[in-house]
Protein backbone atom coordinates (compact mmCIF):
# COMPACT_ATOMS: atom_id res chain seq x y z
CA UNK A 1 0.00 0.00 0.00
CA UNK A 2 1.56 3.18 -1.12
CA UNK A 3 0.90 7.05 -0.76
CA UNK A 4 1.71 8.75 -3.74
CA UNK A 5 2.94 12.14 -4.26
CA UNK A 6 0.39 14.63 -6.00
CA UNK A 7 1.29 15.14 -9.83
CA UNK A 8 0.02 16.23 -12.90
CA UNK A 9 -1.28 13.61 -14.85
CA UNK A 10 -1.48 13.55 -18.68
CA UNK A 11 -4.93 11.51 -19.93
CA UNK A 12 -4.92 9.03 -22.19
CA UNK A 13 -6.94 9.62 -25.81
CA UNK A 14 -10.16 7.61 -26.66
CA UNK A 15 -13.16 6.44 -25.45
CA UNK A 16 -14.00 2.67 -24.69
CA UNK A 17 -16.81 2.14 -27.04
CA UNK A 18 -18.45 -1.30 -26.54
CA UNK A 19 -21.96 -0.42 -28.58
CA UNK A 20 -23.05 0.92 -32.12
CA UNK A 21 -22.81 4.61 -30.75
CA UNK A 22 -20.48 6.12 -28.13
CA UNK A 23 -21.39 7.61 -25.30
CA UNK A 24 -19.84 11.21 -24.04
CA UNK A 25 -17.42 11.25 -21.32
CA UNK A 26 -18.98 12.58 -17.88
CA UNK A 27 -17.81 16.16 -16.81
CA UNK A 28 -15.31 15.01 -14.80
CA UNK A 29 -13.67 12.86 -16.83
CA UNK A 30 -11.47 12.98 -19.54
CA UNK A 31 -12.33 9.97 -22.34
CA UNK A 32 -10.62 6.72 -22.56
CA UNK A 33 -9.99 4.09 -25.20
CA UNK A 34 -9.00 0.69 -24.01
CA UNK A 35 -6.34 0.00 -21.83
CA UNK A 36 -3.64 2.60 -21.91
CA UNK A 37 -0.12 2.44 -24.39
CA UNK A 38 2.08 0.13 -22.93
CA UNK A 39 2.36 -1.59 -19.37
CA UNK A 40 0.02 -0.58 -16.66
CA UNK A 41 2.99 1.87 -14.21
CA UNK A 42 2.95 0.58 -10.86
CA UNK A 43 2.56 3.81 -9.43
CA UNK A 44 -0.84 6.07 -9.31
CA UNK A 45 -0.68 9.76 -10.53
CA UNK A 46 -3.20 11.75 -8.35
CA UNK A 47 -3.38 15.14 -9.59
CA UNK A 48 -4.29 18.19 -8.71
CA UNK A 49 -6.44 20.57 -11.16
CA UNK A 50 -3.86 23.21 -12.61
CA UNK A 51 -3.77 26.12 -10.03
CA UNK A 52 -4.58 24.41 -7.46
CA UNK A 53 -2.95 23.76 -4.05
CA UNK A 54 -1.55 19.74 -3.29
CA UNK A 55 -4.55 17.80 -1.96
CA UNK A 56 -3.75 16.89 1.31
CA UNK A 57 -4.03 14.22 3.40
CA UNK A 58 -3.31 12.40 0.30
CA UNK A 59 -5.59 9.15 -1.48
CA UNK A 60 -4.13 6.05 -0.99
CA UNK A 61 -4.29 3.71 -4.22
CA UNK A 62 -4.17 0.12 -4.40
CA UNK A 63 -3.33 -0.38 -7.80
CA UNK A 64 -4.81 0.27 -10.85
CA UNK A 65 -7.65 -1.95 -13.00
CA UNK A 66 -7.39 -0.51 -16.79
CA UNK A 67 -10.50 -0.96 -18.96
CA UNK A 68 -10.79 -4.36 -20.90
CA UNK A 69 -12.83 -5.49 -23.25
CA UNK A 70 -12.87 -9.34 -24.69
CA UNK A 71 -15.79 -9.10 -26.97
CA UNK A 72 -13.30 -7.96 -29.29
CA UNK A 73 -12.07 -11.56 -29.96
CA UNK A 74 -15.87 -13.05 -31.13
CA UNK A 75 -17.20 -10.76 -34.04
CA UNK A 76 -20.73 -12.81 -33.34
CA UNK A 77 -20.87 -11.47 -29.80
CA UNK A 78 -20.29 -8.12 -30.59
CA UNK A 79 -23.02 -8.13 -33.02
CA UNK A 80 -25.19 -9.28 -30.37
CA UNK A 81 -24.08 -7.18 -27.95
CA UNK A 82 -24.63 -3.98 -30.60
CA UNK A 83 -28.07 -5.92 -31.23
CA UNK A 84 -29.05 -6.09 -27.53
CA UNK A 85 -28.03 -2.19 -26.98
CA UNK A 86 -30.29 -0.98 -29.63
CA UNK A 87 -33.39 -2.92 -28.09
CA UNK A 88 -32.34 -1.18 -24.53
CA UNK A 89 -32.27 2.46 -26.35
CA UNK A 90 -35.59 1.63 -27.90
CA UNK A 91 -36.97 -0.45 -24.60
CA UNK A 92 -38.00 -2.96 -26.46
CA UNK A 93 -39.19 -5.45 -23.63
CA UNK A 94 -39.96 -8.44 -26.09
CA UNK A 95 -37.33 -8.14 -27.69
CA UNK A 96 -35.45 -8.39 -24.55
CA UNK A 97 -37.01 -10.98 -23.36
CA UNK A 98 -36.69 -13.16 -26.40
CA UNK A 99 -32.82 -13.02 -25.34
CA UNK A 100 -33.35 -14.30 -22.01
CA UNK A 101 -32.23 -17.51 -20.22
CA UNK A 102 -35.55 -19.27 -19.26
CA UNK A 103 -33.77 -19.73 -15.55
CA UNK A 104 -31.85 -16.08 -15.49
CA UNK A 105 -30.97 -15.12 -12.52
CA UNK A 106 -31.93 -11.37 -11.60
CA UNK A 107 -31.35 -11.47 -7.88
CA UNK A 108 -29.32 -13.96 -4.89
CA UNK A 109 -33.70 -15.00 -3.19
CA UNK A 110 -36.26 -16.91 -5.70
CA UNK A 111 -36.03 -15.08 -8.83
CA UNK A 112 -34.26 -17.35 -11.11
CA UNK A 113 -36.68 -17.61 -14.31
CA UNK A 114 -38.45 -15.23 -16.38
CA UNK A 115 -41.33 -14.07 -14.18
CA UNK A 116 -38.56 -13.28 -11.55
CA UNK A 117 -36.86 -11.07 -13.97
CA UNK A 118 -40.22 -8.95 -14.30
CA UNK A 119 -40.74 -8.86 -10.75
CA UNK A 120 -36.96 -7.20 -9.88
CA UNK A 121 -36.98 -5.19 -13.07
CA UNK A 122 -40.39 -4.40 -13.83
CA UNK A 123 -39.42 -3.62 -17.49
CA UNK A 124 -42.61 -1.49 -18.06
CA UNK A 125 -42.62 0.58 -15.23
CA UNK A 126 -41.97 4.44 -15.85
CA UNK A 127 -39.09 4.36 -12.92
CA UNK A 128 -37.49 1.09 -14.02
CA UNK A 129 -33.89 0.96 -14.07
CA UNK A 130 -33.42 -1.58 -16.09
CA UNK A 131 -32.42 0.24 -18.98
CA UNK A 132 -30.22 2.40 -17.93
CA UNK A 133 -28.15 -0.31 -15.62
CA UNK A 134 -28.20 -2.49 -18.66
CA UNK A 135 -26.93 0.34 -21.28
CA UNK A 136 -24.40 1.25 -18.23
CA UNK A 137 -22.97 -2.64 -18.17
CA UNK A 138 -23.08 -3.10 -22.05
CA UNK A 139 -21.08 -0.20 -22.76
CA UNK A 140 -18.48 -0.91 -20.24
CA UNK A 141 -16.56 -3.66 -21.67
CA UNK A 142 -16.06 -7.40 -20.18
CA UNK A 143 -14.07 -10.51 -20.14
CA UNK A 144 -14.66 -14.19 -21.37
CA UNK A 145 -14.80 -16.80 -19.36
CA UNK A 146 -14.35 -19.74 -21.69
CA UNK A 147 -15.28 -19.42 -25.69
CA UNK A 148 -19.02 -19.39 -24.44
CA UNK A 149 -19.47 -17.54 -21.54
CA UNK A 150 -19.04 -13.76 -21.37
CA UNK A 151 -19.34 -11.12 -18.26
CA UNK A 152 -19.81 -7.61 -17.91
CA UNK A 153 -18.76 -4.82 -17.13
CA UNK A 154 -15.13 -4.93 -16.76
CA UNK A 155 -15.15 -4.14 -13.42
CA UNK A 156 -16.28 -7.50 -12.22
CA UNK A 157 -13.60 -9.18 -11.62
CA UNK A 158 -11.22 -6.41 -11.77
CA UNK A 159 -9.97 -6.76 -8.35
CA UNK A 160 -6.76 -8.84 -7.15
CA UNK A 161 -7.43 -11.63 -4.72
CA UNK A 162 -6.48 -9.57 -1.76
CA UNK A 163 -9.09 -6.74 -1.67
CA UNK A 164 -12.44 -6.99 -0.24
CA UNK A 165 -14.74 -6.58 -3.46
CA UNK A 166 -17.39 -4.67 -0.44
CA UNK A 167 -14.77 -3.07 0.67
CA UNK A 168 -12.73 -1.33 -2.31
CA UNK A 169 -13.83 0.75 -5.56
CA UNK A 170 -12.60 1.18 -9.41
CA UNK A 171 -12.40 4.52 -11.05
CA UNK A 172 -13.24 3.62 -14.50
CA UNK A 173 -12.22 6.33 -15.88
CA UNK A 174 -9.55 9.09 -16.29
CA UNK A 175 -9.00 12.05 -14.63
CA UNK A 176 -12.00 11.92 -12.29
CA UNK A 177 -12.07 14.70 -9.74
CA UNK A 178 -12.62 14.05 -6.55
CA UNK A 179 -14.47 16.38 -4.61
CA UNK A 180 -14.23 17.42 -0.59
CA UNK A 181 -18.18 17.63 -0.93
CA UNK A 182 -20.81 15.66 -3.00
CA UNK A 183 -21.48 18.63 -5.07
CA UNK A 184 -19.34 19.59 -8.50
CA UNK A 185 -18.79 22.95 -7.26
CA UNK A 186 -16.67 22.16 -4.54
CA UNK A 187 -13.15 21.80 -3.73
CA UNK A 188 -10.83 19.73 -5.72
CA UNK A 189 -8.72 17.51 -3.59
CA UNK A 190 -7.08 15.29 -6.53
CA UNK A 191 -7.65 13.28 -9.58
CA UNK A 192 -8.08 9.37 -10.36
CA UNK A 193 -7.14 7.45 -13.24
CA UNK A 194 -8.56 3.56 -13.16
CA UNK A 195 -7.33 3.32 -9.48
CA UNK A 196 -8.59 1.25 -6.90
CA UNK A 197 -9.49 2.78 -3.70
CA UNK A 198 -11.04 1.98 -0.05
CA UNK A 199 -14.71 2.99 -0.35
CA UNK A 200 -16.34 5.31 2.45
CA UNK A 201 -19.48 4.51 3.88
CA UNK A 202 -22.43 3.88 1.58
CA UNK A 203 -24.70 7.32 1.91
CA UNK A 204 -27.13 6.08 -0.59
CA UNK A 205 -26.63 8.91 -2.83
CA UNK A 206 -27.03 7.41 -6.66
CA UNK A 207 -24.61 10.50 -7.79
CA UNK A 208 -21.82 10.03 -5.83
CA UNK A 209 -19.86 7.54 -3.97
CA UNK A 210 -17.50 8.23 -0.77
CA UNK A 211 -14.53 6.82 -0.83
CA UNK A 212 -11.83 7.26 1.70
CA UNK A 213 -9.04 9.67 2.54
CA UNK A 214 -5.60 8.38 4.18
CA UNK A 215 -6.24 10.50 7.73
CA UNK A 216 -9.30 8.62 8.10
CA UNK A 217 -11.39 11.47 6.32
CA UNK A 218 -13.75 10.68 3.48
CA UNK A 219 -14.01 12.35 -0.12
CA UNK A 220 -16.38 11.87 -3.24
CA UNK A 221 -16.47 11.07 -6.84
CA UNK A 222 -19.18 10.99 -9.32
CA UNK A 223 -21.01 8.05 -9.21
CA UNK A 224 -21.04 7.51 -13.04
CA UNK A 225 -16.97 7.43 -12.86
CA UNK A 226 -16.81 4.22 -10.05
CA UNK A 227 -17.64 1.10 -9.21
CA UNK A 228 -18.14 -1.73 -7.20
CA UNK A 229 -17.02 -4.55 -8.82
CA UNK A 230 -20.41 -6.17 -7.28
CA UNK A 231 -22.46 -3.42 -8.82
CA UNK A 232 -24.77 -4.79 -11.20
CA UNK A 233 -23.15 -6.94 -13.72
CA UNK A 234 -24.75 -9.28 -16.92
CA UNK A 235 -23.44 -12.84 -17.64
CA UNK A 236 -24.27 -14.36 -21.38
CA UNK A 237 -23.86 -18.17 -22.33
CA UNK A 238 -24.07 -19.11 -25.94
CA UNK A 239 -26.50 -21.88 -26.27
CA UNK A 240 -26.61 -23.98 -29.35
CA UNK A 241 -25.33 -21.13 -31.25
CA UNK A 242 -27.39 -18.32 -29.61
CA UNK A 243 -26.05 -15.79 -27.19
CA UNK A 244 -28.28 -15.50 -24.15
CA UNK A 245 -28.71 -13.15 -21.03
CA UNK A 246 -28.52 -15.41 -18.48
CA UNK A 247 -27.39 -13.49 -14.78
CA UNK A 248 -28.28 -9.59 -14.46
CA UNK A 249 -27.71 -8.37 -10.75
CA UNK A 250 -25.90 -6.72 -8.23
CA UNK A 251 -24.73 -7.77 -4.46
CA UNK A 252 -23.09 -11.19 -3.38
């Protein structure tokens, strides 16, 4: 565990696009493509905005987890992955469903076949969030686990054996600000790149997550830039020949 000295960190270029269309970095962030140029440093840069004074106490990283994305490899599963995005953006629930595991597995109680799935998700309902989580997952990128199995996002999985997946967050992207407040207008106290960090208590806040300071103190970054890796995550099996959803949930 290391405490890194404040510098000015150059972002890398991109933006990981895993769909047909790509979707606009947050505020905060500056866009990323992939994992960055060459090896993955061992140190973290945690920078402070130009002008502004070192943040101090400082962040303490515990790595980093770069953005990776598998599909890549299978030209059929990206095309149903593009597929499967366009019926989120148009909420298509049959189309949706006509893609789903007859025993998915939306939750960890008794909701492991289709009618279980409309019960968590209630794909019709004005306030669902269904879509969105499901764009949010399908955009991030994933990994494959065997030629016919594929999980997403990235960030599941993304931790090393040693860290508490409740206990430790990924900043997904570069150049996230974190803040001494959960508001955008206030102070500055560094910037993340992919790094892992100690999460703060849970506030229930869906815009921004605490994470924690190395004096004990706690800080906060958009909630759109970090994750859990036990945040909501898909799993797909391809089934004589046909790609299905067949796990969409979050917890443990």
């Amino acid at each position: 565990m290391v405490v890194l000295v404040v510098v000015l960190a150059a972002a890398p270029a991109g933006a990981l696009a895993c769909g047909p269309a790509e979707t606009p970095a947050p505020a905060d962030t500056a866009s990323v493509t992939g994992s960055p140029a060459g090896s993955p440093p061992d140190s973290v840069a945690l920078a402070a905005p130009t002008g502004a004074p070192a943040p101090a106490p400082a962040i303490i990283s515990h790595g980093k987890a770069y953005p990776v994305d598998e599909a890549l490899r299978d030209p059929g599963f990206v095309a149903f992955r593009d597929s499967l995005l366009r019926v989120v953006a148009r909420r298509d629930t049959t189309a949706l469903f006509a893609v789903l595991a007859p025993g998915i597995k939306s939750s960890f109680g008794e909701n492991d076949d289709l009618d279980g799935f409309r019960r968590v998700w209630r794909p019709e309902a004005p306030d669902t969030e269904l879509w969105r989580e499901l764009d949010d997952v399908l955009r991030h990128g994933g990994r494959f686990a065997g030629p016919d199995a594929f999980y997403a996002p990235w960030t599941f999985n993304a931790l090393p054996d040693s860290l508490d997946a409740f206990e430790f967050l990924i900043v997904r992207d570069s150049n996230v600000v974190v803040r001494a407040r959960p508001d955008a207008a206030s102070a500055a106290l560094a910037v993340l790149s992919y790094d892992i960090v100690r999460a703060g208590p849970y506030t229930g806040d869906p815009d921004w997550r605490m994470v924690a300071l190395a004096n004990g103190d706690t800080a906060f970054v958009a909630a759109r830039s970090i994750r859990s890796p036990v945040d909501h995550r898909a799993g797909f099996e391809r089934r004589d020949g046909r790609w299905l959803l067949v796990f969409f949930l979050a917890g443990d």
